[in-house]
PDB file of N, CA and C in Angstrom:
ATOM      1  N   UNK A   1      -8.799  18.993 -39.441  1.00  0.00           N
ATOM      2  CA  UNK A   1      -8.430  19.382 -38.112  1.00  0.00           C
ATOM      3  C   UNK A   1      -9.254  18.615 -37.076  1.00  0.00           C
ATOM      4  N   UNK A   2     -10.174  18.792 -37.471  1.00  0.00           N
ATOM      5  CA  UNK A   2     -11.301  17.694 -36.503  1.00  0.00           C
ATOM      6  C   UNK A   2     -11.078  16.185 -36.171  1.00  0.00           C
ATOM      7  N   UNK A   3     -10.285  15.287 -37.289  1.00  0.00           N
ATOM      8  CA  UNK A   3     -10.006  13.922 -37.078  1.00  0.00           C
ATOM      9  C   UNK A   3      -8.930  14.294 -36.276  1.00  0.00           C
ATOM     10  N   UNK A   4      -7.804  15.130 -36.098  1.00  0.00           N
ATOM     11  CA  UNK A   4      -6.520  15.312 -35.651  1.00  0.00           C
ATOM     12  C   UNK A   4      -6.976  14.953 -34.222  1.00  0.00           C
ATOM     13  N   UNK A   5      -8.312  15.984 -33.557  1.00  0.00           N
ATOM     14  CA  UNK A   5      -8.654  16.033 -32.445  1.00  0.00           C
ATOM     15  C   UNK A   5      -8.914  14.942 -31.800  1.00  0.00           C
ATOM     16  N   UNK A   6      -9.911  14.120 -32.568  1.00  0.00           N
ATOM     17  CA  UNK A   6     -10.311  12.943 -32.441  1.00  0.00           C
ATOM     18  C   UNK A   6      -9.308  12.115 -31.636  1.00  0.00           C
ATOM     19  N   UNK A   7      -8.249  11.900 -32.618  1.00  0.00           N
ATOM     20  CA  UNK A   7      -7.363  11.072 -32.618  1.00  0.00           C
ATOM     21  C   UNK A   7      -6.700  11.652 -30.999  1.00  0.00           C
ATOM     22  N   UNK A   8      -6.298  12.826 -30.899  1.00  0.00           N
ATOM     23  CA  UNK A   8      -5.412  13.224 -30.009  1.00  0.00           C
ATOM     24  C   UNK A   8      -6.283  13.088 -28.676  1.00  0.00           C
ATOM     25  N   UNK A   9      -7.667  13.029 -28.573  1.00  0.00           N
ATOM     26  CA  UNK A   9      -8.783  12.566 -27.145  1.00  0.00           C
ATOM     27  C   UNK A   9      -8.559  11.210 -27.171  1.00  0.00           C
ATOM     28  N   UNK A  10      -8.560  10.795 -28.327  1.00  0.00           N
ATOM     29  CA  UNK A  10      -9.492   9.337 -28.021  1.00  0.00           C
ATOM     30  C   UNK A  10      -7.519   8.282 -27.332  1.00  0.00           C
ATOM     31  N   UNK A  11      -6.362   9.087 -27.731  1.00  0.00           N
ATOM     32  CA  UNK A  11      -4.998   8.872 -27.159  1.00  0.00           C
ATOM     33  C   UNK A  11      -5.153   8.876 -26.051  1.00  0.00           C
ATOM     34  N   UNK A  12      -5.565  10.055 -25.082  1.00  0.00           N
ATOM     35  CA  UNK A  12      -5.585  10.315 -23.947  1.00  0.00           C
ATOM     36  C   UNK A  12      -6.622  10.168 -23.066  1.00  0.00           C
ATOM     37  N   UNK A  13      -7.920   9.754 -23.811  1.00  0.00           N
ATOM     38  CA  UNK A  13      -8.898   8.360 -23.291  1.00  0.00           C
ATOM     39  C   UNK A  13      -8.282   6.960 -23.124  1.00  0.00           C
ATOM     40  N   UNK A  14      -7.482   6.660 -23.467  1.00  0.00           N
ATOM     41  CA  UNK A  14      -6.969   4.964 -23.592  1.00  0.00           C
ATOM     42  C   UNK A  14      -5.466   5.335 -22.390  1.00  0.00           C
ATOM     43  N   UNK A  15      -5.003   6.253 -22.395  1.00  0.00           N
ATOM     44  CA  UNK A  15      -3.966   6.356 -21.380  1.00  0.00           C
ATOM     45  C   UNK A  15      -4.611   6.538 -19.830  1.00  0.00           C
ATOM     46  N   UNK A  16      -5.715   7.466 -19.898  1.00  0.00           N
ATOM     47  CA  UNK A  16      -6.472   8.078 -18.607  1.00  0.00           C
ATOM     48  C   UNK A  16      -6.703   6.256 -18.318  1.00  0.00           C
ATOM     49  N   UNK A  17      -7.336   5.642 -19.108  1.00  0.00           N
ATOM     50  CA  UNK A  17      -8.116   4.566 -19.131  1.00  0.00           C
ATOM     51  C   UNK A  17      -7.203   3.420 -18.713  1.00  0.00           C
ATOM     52  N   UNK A  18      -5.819   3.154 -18.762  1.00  0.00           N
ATOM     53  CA  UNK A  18      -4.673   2.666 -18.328  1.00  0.00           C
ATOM     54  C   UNK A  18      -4.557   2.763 -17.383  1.00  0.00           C
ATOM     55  N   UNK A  19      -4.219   4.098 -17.190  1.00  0.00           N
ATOM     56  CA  UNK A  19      -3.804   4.781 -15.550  1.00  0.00           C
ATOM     57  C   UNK A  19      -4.667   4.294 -14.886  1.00  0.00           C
ATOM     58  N   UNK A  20      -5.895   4.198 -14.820  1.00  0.00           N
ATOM     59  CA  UNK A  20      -6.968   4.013 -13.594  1.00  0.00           C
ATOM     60  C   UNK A  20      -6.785   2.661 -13.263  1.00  0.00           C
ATOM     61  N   UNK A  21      -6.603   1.747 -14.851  1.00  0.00           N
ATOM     62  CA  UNK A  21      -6.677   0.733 -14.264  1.00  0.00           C
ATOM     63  C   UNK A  21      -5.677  -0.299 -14.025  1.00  0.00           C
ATOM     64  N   UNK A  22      -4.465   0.294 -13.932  1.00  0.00           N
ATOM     65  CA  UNK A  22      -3.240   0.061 -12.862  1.00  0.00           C
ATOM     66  C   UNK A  22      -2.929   0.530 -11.861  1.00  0.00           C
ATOM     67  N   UNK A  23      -3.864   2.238 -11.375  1.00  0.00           N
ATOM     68  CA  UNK A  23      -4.147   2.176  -9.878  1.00  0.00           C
ATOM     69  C   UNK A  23      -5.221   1.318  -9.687  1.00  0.00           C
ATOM     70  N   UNK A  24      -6.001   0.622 -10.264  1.00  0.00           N
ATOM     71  CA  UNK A  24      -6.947  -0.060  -9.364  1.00  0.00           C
ATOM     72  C   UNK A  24      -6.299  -1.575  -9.479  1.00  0.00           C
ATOM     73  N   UNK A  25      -5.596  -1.942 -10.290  1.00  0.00           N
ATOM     74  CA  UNK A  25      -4.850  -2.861  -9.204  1.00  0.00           C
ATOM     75  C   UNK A  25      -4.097  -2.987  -8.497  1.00  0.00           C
ATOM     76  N   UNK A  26      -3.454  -2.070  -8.557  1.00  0.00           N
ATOM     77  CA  UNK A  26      -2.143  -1.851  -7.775  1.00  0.00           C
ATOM     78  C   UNK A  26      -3.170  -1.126  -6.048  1.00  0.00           C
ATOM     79  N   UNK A  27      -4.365  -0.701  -6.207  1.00  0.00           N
ATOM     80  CA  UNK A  27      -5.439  -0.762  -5.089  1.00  0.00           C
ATOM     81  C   UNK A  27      -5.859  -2.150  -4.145  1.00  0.00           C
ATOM     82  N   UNK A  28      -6.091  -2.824  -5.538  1.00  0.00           N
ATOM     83  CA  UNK A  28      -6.425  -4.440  -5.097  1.00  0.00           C
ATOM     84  C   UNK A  28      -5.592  -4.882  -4.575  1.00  0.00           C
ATOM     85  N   UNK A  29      -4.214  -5.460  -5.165  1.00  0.00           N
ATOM     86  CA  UNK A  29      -3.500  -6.079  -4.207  1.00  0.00           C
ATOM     87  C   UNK A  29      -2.539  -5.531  -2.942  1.00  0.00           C
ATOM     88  N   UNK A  30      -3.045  -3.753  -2.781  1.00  0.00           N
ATOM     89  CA  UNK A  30      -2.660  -3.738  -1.431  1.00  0.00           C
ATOM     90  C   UNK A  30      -3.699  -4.447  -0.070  1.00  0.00           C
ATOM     91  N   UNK A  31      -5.574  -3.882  -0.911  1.00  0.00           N
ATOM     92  CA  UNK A  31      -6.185  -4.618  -0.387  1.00  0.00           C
ATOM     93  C   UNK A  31      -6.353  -5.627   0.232  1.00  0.00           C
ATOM     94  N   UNK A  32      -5.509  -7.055  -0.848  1.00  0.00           N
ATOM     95  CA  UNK A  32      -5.894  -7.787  -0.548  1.00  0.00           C
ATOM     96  C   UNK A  32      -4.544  -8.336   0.444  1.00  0.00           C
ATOM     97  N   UNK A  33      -3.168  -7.793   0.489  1.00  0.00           N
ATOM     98  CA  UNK A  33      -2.517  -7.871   1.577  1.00  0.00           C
ATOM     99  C   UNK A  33      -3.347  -7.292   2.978  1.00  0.00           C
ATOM    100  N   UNK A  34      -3.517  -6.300   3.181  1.00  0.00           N
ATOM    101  CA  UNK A  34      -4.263  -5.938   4.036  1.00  0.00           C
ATOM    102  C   UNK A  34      -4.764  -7.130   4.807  1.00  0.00           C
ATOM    103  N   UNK A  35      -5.989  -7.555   4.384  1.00  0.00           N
ATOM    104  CA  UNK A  35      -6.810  -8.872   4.282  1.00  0.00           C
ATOM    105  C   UNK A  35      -5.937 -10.338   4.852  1.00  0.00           C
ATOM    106  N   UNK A  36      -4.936 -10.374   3.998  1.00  0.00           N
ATOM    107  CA  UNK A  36      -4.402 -11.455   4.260  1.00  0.00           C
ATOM    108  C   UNK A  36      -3.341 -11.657   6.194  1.00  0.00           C
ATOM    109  N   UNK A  37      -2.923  -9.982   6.106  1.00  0.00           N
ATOM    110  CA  UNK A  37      -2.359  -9.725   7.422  1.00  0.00           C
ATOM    111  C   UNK A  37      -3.320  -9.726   8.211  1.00  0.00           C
ATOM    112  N   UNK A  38      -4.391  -9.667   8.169  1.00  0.00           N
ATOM    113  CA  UNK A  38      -5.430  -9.630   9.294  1.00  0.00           C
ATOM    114  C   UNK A  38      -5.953 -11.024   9.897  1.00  0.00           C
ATOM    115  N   UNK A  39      -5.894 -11.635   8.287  1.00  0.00           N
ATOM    116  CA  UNK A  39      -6.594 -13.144   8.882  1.00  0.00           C
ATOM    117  C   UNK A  39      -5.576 -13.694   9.875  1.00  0.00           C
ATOM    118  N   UNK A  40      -4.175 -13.246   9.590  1.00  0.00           N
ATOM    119  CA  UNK A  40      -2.842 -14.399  10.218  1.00  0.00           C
ATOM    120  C   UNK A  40      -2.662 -13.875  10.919  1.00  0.00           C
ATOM    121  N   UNK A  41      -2.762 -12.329  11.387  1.00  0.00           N
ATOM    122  CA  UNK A  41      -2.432 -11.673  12.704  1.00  0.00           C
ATOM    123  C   UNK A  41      -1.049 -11.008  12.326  1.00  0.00           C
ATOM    124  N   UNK A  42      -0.394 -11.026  11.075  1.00  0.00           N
ATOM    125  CA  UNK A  42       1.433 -10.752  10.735  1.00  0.00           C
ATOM    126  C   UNK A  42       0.678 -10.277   9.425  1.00  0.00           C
ATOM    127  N   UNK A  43       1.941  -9.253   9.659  1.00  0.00           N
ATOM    128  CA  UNK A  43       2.362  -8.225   7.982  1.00  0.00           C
ATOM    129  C   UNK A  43       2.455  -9.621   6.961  1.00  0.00           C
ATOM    130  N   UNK A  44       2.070  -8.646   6.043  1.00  0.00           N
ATOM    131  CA  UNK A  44       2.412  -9.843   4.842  1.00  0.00           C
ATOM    132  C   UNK A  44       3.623  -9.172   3.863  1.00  0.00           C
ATOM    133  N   UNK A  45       4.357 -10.131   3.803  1.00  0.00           N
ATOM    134  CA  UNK A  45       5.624 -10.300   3.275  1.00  0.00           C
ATOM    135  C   UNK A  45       5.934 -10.272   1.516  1.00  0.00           C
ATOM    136  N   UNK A  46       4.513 -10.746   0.803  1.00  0.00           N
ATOM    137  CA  UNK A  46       4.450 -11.265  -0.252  1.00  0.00           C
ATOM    138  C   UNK A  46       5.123 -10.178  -1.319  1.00  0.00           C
ATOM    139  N   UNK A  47       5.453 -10.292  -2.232  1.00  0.00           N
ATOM    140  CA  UNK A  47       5.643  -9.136  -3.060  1.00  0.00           C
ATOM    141  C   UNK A  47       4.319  -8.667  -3.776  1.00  0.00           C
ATOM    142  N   UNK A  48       4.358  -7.390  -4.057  1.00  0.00           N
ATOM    143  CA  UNK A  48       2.906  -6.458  -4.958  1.00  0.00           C
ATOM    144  C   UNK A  48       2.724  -7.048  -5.995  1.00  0.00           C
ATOM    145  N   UNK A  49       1.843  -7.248  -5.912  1.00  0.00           N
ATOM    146  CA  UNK A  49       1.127  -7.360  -7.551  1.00  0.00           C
ATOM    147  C   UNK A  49       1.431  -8.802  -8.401  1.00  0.00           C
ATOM    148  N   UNK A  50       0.696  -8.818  -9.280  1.00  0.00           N
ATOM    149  CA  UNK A  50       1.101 -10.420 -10.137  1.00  0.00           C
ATOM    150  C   UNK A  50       2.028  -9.754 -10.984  1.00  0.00           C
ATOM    151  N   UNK A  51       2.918 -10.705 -11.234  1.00  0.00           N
ATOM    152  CA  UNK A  51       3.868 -10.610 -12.525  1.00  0.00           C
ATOM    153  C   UNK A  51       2.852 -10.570 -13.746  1.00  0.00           C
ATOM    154  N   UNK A  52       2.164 -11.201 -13.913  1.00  0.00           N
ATOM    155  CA  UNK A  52       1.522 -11.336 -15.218  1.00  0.00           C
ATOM    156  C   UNK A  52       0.814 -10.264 -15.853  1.00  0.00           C
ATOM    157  N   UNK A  53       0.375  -9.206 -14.589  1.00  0.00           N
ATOM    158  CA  UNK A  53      -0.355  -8.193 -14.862  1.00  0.00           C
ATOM    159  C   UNK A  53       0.439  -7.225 -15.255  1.00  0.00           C
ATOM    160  N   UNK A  54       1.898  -7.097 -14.632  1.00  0.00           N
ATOM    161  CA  UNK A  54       2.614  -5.837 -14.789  1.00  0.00           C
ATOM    162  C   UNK A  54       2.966  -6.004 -15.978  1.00  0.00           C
ATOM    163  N   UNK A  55       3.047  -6.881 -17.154  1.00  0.00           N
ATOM    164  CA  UNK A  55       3.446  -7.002 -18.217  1.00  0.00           C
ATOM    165  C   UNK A  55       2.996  -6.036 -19.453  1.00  0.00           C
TER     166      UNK A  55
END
């Protein structure tokens, strides 16, 4: 019963652990729009996020 547990935390350690860190990029590159509209003085247009990451 004890490995079952294991198994069923250490699942929902690696998902928690996902989640955070696709809000924290999906944090970053609003950030870094932000940033980019400020330097040019205009909204930025670009689309979210890298393709490569959402994969």
């Amino acid at each position: 019963m004890d490995s079952r547990k294991t198994t069923q935390d250490s699942a929902e350690k690696q998902a928690r652990k996902a989640r955070l860190a696709e809000q924290l990029r999906a944090n970053l590159q609003k950030r870094k729009a932000q940033a980019r509209a400020r330097r040019t003085g205009e909204a930025d247009n670009r689309p979210e996020g890298i393709e490569a990451a959402k994969k």
